[in-house]
C-alpha atoms as a PDB file:
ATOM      1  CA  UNK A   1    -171.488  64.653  52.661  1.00  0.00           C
ATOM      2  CA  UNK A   2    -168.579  65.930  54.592  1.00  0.00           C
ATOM      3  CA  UNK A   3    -166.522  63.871  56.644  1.00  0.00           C
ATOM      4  CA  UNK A   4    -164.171  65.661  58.805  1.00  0.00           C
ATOM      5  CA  UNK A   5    -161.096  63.735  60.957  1.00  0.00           C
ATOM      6  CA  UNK A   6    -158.257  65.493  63.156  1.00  0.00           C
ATOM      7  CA  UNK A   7    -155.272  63.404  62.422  1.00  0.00           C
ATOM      8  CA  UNK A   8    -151.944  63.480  64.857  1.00  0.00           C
ATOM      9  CA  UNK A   9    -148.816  64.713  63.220  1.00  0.00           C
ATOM     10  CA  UNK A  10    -146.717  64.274  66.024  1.00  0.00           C
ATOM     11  CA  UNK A  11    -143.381  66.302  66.266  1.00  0.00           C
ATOM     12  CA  UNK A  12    -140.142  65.302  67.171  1.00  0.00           C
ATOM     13  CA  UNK A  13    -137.842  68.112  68.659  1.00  0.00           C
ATOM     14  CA  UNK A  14    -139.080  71.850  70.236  1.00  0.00           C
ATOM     15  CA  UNK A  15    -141.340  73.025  67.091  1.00  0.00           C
ATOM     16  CA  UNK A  16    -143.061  76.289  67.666  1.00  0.00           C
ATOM     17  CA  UNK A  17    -146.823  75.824  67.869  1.00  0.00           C
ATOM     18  CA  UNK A  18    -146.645  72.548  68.602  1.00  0.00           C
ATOM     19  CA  UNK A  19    -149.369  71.668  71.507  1.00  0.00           C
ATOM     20  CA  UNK A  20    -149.968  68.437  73.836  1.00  0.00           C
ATOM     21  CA  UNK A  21    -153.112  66.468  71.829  1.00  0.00           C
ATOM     22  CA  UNK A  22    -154.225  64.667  75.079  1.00  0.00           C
ATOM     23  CA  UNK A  23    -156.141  61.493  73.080  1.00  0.00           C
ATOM     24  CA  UNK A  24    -152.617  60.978  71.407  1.00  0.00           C
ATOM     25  CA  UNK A  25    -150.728  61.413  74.525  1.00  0.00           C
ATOM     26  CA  UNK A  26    -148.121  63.676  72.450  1.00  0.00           C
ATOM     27  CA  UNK A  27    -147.167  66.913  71.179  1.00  0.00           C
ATOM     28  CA  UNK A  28    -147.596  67.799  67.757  1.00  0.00           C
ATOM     29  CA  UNK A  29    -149.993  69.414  65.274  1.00  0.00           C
ATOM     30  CA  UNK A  30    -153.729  67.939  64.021  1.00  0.00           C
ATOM     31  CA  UNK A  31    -154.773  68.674  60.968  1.00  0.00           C
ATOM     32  CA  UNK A  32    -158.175  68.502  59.888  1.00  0.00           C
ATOM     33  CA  UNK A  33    -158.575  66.335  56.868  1.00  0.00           C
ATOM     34  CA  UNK A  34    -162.004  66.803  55.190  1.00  0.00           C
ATOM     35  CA  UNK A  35    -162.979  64.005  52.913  1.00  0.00           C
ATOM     36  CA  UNK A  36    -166.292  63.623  50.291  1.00  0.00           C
ATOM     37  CA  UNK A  37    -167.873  60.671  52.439  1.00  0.00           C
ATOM     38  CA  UNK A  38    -169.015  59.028  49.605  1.00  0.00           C
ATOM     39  CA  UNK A  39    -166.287  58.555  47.440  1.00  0.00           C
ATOM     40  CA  UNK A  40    -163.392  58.724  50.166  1.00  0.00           C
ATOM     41  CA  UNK A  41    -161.403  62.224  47.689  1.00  0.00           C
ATOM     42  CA  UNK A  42    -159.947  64.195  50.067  1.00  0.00           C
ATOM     43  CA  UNK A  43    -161.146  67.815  49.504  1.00  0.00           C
ATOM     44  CA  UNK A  44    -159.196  69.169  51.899  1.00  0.00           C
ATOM     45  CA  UNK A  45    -156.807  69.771  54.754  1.00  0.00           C
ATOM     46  CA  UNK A  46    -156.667  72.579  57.006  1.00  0.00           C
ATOM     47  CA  UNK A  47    -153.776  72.937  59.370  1.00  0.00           C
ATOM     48  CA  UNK A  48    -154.368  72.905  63.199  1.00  0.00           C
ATOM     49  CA  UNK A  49    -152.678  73.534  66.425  1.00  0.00           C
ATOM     50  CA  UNK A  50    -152.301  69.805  67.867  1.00  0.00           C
ATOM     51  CA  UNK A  51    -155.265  69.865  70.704  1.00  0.00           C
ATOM     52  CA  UNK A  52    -158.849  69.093  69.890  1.00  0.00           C
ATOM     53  CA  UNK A  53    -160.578  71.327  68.452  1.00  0.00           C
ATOM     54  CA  UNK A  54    -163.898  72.261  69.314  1.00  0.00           C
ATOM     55  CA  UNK A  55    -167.510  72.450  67.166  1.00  0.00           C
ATOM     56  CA  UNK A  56    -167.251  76.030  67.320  1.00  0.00           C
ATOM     57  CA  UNK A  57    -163.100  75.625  65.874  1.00  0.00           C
ATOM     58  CA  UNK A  58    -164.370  72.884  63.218  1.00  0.00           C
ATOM     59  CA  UNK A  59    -166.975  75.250  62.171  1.00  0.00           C
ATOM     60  CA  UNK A  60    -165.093  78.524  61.758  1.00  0.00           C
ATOM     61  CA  UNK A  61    -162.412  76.181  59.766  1.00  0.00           C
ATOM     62  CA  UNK A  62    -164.792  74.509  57.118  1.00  0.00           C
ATOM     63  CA  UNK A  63    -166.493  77.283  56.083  1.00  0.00           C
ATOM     64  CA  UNK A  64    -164.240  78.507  53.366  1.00  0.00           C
ATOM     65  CA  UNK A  65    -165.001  74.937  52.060  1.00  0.00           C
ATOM     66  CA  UNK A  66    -168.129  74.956  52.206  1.00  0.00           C
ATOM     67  CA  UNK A  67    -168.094  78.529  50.691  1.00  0.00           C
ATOM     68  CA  UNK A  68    -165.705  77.389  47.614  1.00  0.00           C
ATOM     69  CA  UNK A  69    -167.811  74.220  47.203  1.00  0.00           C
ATOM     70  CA  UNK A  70    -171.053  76.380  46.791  1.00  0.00           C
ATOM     71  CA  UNK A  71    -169.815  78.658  44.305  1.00  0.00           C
ATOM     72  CA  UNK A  72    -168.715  75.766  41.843  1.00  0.00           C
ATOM     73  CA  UNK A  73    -172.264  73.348  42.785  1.00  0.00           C
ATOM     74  CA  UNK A  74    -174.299  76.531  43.640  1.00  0.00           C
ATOM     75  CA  UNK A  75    -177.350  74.048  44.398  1.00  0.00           C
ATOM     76  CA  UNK A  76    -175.381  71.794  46.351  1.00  0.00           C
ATOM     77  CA  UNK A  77    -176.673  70.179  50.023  1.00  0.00           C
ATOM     78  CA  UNK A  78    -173.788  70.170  52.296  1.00  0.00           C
ATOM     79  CA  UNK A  79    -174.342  68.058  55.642  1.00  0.00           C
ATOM     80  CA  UNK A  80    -171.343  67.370  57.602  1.00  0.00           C
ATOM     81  CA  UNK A  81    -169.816  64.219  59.527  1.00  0.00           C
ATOM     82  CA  UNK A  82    -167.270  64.236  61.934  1.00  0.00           C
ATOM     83  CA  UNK A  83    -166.844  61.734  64.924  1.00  0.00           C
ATOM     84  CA  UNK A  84    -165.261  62.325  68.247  1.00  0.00           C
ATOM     85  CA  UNK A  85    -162.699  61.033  69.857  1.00  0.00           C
END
């Protein structure tokens, strides 16, 4: 199991890229940190614009982990958890 989190990395200054994150109240970046539920590892982190991202977003993003996860466990069930804000 999957568990997926956007976490605020808030900037400080005129950074390019950098977009208001309304549930933070802040500009800044949100990366998504995927973790094994399980155990807690972190298995990855994909860097985001900071605004929420959508199902559609969080989708497009994790499937190169899924992908990479597959080809080492190729019998592997993946099921996914993420919460919302």
């Amino acid at each position: 199991m999957l568990a997926i989190d956007d976490i605020e990395d808030r900037v400080h200054g005129r950074q390019r890229l950098a977009r208001f994150h309304a549930h933070h109240g802040g500009y800044g970046f949100a990366p998504i940190h995927v973790h094994e539920a399980t155990t807690g590892n972190l298995v990855a982190v994909i860097p985001r614009l900071g605004k929420i991202p959508d199902g559609n977003e969080v989708a497009l993003e994790l499937h190169p982990v899924i992908r990479a996860s597959r080809k080492r466990w190729p019998r592997i069930d993946v099921l996914v958890r993420g919460d919302s804000p």
